[in-house]
Protein backbone atom coordinates (compact mmCIF):
# COMPACT_ATOMS: atom_id res chain seq x y z
CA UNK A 1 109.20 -25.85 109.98
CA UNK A 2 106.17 -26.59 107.79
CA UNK A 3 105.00 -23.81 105.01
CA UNK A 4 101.60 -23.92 103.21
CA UNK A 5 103.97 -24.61 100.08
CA UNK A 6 104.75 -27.94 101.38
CA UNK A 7 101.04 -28.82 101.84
CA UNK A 8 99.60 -27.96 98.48
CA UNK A 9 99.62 -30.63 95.75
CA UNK A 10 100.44 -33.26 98.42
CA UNK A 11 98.68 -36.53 98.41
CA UNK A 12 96.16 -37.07 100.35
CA UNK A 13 94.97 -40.93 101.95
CA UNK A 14 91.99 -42.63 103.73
CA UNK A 15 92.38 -44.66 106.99
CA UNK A 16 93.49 -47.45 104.62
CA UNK A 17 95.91 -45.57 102.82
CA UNK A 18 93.88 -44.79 99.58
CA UNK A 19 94.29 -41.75 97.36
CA UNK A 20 91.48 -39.40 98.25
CA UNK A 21 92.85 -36.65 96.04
CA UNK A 22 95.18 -33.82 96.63
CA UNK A 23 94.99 -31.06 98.84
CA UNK A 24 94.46 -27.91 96.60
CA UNK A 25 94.35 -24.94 99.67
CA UNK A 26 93.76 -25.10 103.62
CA UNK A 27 91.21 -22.91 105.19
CA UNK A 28 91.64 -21.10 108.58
CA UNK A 29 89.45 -19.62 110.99
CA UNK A 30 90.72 -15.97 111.89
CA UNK A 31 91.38 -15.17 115.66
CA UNK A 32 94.05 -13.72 118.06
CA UNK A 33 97.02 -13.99 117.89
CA UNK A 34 97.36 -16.95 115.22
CA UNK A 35 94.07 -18.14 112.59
CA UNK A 36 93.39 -22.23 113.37
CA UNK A 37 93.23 -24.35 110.38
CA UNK A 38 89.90 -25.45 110.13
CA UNK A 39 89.47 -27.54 106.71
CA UNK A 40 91.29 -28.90 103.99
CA UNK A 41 90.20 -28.42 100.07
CA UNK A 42 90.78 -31.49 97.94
CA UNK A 43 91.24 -31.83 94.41
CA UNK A 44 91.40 -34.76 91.84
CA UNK A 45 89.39 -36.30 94.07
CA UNK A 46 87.54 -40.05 94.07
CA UNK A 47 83.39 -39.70 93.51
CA UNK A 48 82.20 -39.29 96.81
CA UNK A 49 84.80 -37.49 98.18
CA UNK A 50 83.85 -34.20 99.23
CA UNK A 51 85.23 -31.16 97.55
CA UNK A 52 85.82 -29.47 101.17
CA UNK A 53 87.07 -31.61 104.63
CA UNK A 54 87.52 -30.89 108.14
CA UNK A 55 90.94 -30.89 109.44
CA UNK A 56 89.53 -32.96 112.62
CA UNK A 57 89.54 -35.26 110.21
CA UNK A 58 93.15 -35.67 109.78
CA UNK A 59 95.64 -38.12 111.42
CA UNK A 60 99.05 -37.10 110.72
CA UNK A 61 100.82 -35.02 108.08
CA UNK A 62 104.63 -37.32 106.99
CA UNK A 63 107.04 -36.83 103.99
CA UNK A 64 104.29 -34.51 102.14
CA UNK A 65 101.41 -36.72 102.36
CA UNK A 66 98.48 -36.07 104.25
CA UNK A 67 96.94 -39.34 106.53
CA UNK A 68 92.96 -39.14 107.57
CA UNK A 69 91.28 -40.94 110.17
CA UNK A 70 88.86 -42.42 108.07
CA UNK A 71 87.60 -44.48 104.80
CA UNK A 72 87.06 -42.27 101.70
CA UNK A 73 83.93 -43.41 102.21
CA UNK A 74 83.00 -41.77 105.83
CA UNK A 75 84.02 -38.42 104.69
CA UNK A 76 81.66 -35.65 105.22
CA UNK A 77 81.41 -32.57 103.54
CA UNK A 78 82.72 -29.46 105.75
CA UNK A 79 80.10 -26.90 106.78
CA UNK A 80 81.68 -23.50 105.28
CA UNK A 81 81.19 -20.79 106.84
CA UNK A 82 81.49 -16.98 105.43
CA UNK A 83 84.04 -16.00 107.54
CA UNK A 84 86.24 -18.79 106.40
CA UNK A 85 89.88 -17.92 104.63
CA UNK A 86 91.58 -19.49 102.23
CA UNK A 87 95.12 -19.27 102.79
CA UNK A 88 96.26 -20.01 98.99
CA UNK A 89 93.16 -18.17 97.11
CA UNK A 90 93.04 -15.18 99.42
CA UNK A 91 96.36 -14.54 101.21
CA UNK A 92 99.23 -15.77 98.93
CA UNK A 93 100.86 -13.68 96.58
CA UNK A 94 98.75 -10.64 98.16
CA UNK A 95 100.02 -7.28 99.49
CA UNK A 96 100.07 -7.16 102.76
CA UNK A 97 101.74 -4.18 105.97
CA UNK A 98 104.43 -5.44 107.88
CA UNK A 99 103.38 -3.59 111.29
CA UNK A 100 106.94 -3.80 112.68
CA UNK A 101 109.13 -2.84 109.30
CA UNK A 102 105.87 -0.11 108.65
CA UNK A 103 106.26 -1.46 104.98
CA UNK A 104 104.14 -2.90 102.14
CA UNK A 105 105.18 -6.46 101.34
CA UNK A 106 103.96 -9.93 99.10
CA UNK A 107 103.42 -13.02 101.02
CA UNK A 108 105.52 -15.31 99.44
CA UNK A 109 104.38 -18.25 101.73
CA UNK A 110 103.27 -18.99 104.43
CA UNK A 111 104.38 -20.58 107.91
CA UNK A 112 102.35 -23.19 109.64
CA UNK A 113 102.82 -24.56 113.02
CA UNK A 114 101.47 -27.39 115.07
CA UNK A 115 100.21 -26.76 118.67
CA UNK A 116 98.59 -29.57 120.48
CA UNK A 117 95.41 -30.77 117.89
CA UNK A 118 96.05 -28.08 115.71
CA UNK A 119 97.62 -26.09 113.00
CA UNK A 120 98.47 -22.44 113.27
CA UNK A 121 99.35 -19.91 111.11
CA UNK A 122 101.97 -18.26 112.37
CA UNK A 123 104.23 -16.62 109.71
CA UNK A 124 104.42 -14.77 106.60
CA UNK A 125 107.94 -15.03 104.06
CA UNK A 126 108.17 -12.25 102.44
CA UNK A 127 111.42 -13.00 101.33
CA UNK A 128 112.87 -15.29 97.64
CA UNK A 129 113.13 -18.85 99.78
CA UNK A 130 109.14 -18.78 99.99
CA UNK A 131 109.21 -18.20 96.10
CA UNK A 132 111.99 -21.16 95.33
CA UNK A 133 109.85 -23.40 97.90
CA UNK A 134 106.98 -22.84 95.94
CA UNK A 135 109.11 -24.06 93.00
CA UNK A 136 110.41 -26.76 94.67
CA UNK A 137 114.29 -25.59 93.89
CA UNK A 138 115.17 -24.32 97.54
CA UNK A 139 117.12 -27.12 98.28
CA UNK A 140 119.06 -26.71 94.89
CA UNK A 141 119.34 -22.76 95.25
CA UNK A 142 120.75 -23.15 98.94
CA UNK A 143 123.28 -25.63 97.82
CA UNK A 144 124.22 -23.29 94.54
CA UNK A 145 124.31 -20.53 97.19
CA UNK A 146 126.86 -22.33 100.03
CA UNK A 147 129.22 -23.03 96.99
CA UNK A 148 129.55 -19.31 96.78
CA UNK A 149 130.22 -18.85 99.62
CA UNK A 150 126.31 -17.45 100.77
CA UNK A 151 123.11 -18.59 102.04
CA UNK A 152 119.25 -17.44 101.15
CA UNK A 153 118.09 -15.96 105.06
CA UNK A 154 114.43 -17.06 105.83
CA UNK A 155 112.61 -13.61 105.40
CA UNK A 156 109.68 -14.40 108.45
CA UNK A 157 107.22 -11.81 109.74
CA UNK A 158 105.10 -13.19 112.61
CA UNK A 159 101.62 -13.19 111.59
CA UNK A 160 100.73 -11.27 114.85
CA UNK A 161 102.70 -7.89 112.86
CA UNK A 162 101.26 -8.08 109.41
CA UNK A 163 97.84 -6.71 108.38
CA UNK A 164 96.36 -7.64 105.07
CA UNK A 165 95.17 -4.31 102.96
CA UNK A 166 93.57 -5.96 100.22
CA UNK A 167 89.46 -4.19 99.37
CA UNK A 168 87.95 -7.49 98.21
CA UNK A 169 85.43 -8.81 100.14
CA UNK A 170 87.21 -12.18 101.18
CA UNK A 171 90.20 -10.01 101.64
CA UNK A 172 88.50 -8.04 103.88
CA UNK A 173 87.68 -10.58 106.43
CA UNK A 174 91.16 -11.16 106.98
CA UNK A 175 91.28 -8.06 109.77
CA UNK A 176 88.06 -6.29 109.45
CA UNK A 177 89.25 -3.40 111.16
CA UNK A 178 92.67 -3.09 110.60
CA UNK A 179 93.61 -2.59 114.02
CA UNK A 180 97.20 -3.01 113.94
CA UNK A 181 97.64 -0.73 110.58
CA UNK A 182 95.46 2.34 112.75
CA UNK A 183 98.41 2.10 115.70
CA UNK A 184 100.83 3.11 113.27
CA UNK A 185 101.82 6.86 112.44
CA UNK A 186 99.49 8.76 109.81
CA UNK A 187 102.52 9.59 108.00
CA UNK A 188 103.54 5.54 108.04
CA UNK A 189 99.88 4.90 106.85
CA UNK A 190 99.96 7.44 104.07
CA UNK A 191 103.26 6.20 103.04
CA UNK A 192 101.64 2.76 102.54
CA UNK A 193 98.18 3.49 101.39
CA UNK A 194 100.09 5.40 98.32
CA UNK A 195 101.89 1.80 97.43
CA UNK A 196 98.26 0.81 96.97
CA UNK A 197 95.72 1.01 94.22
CA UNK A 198 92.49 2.72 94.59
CA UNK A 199 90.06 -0.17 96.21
CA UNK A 200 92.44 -1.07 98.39
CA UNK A 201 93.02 2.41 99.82
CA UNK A 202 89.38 2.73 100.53
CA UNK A 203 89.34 -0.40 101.98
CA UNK A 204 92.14 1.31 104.26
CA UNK A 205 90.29 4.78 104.85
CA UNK A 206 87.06 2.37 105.42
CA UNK A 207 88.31 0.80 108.43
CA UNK A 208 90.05 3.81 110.26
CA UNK A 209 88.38 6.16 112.76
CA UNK A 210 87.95 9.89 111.63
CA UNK A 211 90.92 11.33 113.43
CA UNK A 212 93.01 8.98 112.10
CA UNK A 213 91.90 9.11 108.33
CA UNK A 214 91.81 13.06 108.81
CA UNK A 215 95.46 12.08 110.16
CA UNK A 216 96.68 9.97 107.52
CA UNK A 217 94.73 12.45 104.71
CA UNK A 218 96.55 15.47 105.60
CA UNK A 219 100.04 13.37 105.41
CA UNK A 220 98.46 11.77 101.75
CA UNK A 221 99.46 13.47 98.03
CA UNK A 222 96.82 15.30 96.59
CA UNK A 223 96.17 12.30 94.06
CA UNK A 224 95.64 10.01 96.86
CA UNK A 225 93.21 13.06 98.46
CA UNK A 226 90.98 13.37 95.79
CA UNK A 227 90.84 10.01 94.70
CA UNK A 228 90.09 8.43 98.12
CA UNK A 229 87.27 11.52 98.58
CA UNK A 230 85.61 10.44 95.14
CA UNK A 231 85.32 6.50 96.51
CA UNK A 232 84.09 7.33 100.00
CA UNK A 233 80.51 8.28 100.44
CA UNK A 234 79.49 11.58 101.30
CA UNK A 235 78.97 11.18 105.18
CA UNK A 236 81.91 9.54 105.35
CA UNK A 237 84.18 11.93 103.92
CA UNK A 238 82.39 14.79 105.66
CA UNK A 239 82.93 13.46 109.01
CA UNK A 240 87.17 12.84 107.59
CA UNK A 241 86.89 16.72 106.56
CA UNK A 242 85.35 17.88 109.99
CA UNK A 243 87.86 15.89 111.83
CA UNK A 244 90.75 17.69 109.79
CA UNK A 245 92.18 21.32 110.41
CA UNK A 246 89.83 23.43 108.25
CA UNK A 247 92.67 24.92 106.00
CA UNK A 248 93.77 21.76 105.43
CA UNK A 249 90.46 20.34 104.87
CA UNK A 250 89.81 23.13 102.62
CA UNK A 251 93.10 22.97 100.58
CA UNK A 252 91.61 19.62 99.36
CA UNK A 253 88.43 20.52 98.66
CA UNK A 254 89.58 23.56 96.56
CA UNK A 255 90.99 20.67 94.16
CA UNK A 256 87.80 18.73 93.63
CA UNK A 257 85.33 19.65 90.94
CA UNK A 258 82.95 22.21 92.05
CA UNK A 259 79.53 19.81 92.61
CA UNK A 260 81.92 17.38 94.43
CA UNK A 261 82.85 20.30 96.74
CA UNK A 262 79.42 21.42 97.35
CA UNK A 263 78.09 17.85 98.10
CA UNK A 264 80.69 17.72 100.84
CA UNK A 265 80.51 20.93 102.05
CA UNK A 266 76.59 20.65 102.16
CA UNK A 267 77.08 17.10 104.36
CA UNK A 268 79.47 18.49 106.73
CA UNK A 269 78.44 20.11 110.47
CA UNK A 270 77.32 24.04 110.05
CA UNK A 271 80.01 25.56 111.77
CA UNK A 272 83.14 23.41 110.11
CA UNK A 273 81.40 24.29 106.76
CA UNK A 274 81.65 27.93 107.69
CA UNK A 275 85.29 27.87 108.42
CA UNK A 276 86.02 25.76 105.29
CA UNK A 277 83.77 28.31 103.10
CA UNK A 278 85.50 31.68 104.40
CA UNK A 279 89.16 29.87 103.72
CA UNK A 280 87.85 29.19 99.92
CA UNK A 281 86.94 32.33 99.59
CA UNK A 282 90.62 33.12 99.58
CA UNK A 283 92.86 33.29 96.58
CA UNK A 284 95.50 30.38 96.62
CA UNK A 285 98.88 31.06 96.98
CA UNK A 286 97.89 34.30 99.85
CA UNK A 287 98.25 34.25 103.43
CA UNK A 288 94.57 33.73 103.57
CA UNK A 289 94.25 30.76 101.43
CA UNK A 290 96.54 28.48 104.23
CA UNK A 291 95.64 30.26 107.31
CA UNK A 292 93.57 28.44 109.85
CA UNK A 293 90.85 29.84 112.45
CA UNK A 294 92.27 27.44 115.20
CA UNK A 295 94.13 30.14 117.40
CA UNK A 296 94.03 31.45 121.01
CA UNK A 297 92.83 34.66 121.54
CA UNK A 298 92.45 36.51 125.24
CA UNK A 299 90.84 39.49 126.38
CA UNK A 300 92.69 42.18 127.54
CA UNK A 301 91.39 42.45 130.79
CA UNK A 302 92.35 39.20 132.29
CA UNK A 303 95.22 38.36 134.47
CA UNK A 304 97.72 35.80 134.18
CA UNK A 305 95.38 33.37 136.32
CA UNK A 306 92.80 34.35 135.19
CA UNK A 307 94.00 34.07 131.55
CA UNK A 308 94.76 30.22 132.64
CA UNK A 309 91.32 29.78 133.64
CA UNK A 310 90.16 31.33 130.47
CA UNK A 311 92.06 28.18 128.91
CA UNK A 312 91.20 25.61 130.93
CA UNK A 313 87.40 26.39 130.69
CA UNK A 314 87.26 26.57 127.15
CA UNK A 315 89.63 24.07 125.76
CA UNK A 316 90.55 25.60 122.78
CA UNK A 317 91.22 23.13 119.68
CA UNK A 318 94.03 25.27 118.19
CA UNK A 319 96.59 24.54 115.54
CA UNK A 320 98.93 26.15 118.19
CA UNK A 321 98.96 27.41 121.54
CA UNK A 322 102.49 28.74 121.59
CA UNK A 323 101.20 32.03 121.07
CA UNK A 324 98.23 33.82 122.75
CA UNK A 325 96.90 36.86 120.95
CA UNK A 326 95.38 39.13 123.23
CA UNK A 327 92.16 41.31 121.61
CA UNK A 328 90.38 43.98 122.80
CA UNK A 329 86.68 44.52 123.27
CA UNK A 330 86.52 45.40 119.31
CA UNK A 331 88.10 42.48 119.01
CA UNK A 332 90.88 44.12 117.37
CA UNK A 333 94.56 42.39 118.09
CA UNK A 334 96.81 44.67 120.66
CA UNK A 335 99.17 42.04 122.37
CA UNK A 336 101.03 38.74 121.82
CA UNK A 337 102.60 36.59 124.72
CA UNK A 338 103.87 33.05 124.92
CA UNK A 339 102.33 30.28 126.62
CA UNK A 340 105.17 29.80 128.74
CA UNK A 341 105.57 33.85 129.86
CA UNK A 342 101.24 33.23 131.08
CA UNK A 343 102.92 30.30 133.06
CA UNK A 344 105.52 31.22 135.14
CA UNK A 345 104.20 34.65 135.33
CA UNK A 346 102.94 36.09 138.84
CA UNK A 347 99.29 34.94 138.91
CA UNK A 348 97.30 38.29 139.57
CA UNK A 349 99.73 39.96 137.03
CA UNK A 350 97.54 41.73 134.12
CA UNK A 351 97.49 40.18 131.09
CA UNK A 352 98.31 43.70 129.52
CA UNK A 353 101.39 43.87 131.52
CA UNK A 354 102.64 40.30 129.92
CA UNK A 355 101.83 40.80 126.01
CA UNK A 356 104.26 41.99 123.78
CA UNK A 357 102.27 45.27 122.31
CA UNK A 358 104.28 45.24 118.72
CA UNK A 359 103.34 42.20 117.01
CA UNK A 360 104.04 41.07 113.50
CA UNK A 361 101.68 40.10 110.85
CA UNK A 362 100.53 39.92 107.68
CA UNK A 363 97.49 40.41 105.67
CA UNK A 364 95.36 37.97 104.24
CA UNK A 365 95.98 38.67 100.55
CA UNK A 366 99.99 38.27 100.98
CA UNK A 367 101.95 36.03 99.14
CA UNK A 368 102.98 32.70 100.71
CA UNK A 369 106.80 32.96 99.77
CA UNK A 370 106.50 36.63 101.75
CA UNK A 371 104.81 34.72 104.84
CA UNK A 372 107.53 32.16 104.79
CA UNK A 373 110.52 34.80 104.80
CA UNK A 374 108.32 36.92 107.62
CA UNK A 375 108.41 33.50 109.69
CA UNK A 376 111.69 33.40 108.79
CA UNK A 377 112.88 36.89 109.48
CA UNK A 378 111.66 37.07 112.83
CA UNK A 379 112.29 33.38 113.79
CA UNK A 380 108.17 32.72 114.55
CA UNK A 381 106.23 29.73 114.97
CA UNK A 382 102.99 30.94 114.00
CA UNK A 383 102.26 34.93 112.34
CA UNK A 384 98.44 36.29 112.75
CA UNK A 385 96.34 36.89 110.03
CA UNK A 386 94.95 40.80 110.17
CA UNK A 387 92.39 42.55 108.09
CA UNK A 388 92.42 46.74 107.51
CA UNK A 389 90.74 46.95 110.92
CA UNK A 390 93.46 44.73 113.01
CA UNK A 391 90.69 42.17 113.38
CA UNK A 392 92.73 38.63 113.51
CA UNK A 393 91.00 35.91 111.02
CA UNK A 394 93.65 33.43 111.08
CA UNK A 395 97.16 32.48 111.66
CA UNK A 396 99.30 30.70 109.63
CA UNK A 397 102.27 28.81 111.31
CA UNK A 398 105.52 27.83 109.94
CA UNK A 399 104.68 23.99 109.03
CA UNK A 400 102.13 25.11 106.80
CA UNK A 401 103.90 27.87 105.35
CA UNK A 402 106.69 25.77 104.41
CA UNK A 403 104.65 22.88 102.79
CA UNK A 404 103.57 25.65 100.76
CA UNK A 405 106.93 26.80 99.77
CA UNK A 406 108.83 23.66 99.54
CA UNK A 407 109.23 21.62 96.12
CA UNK A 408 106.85 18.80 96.24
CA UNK A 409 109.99 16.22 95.97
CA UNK A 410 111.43 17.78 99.01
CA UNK A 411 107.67 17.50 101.27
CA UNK A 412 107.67 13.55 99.66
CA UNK A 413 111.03 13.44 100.84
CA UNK A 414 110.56 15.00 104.20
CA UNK A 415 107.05 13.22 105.04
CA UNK A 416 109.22 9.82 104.23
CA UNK A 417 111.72 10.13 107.11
């Protein structure tokens, strides 16, 4: 098993087995599944020996001493390319996700492994043998180890499961897009990008797709929020914002400073801005500051069928579509039913005949500890939003009610399992 520890500050010889330096860092050339080697860097090097060599170059690798195929002399320089990685400067000792473990871990060294002309890399240790290798006491710590009765395991991740996360530019062309960190769950990503420091998290947000940053924001803390909405530009976050649920999108923009908000609100699509604007226009801590306009409402006159129809056509995008609130021509709310009641229900029955006519809600200036115990009380997923008139302008359902209520340790807590 050969590690990119074993190959740095090994000797390396000509064709005629003359010193042509020491090999300071190997550089690889990033594809699927496993980056090639591609070139080795020298140091302490002969004049004329170029700083950079191609690993086509090399004959054989024996005993920690790397062989060439020619004289010092017929060495050429490699032709770098921008794309190219080095695996000591830009990989080692750097944060990367472990895509299986959904974890944050440092590469402690790094597994190589031949296949046919070339070298692969393969692995990642994350674990303390990759830092005694490095220090050339593995060996001695193993042996210490057995005399206690123990052993140090080999801590591998294949390469194929990790995803670098670092925001520097050489970094970055380790996975441009991040593809395996997007597959993961938005709460998994939040988890992670709040191990991270601030460049790196944009690097993160940079390289997601809207739904899935809108995802991953609504799971963030509000540090991570604003700060990641002050580093992205202001397309960028408006198309995050427009991709979130609007109470949640404006929940974090009620905690950025007032030209910030404005900038973003001005960016975003007409009608999203709308929605956000009426929810900001609501005090915090009320039923309508963490409602959300995303709810199903019918007409009275339909019938179960056609009430299905009414659905399909439209395709709401609702927070929930549990409940169907049934309105009249006024659009005032008369009726409630349950998705699954329209369902099973005889097709031409009326949808009048189906709603439950006494519904519970509350209004849009009460308290959010009062909207939890409604929820509560009456054991409901979701509770409309009514003004003086019985004119529905939101709904607030229990998950949002209860991040309201519960202790900020205990949503960390929950958001972690």
């Amino acid at each position: 098993m050969n590690f990119l520890s074993d190959f740095l500050r090994a000797d390396a010889v000509d064709v005629y087995q003359k010193p042509v330096g020491t090999v300071r860092d190997l550089l690889v050339r990033m594809q699927e599944p496993y980056p090639v080697v591609t070139a080795v860097a020298l140091r302490r090097r002969p004049a004329g020996v170029p700083e950079v060599i191609d690993w086509s170059t090399v004959r054989a690798w024996v005993d920690r001493e790397l062989s060439l195929k020619l004289a010092a002399a017929a060495l050429t320089p490699y032709p770098r390319a921008q794309d190219d990685v080095w695996l000591s400067r830009d990989i080692l000792d750097k944060q990367i996700v472990d895509t299986d473990g959904r974890r944050l871990v440092r590469v402690n060294d790094l597994q190589l492994q031949a296949s046919d002309r070339d070298l692969l890399l393969v692995g990642v240790d994350i674990g303390a043998r990759g830092l005694l290798r490095r220090l050339n006491a593995e060996r001695l710590a193993r042996r210490l180890a057995r005399l206690a009765g123990g052993d140090f395991p080999q801590r591998l991740i294949s390469w194929d499961a990790v995803d670098p996360v670092q925001g520097d530019a050489r970094s970055m062309r380790l996975r441009i897009a991040h593809a395996k960190l997007a597959k993961l769950h938005p709460a998994d990503i939040a988890e992670i990008v709040g191990q991270l420091g601030g460049k790196d998290r944009a690097a993160i947000f940079a390289s997601l797709d809207d739904e899935t940053a809108a995802d991953t924001l609504e799971e963030s803390s509000d540090e991570v929020q604003t700060q990641i909405l002050a580093r992205l530009d202001d397309e960028r976050a408006a198309d995050i914002l427009e991709a979130m649920a609007p109470d949640e999108a404006a929940d974090l923009l009620a905690d950025l400073p007032e030209d910030r908000r404005e900038q973003l609100i001005a960016s975003m699509d007409e009608d999203d801005a709308e929605d956000v604007e009426d929810l900001l226009g609501y005090e915090e801590g009320t039923a309508g500051g963490m409602m959300t306009p995303d709810f199903v409402a019918i007409p009275t006159r339909l019938s179960a069928e056609g009430a299905i129809e009414y659905l399909r056509m439209r395709k709401p995008d609702a927070e929930t579509i549990y409940y169907l609130y049934v309105s009249d021509d006024d659009g005032r709310l008369i009726g409630v039913l349950s998705l699954r009641d329209l369902i099973v229900a005889d097709p031409q029955t009326p949808v009048s005949e189906l709603m439950i006519i006494r519904v519970i809600t509350v209004e849009p200036d009460t308290r959010t500890a009062d909207v939890a115990a409604v929820l509560a009380k009456y054991n409901l997923l979701a509770v409309p939003v009514v003004d003086g008139e019985r004119r529905i302008q939101g709904i607030v359902t229990i998950d949002d009610a209860l991040d309201k209520v519960m202790p900020a340790r205990l949503r960390r807590k929950a958001r972690a399992l």
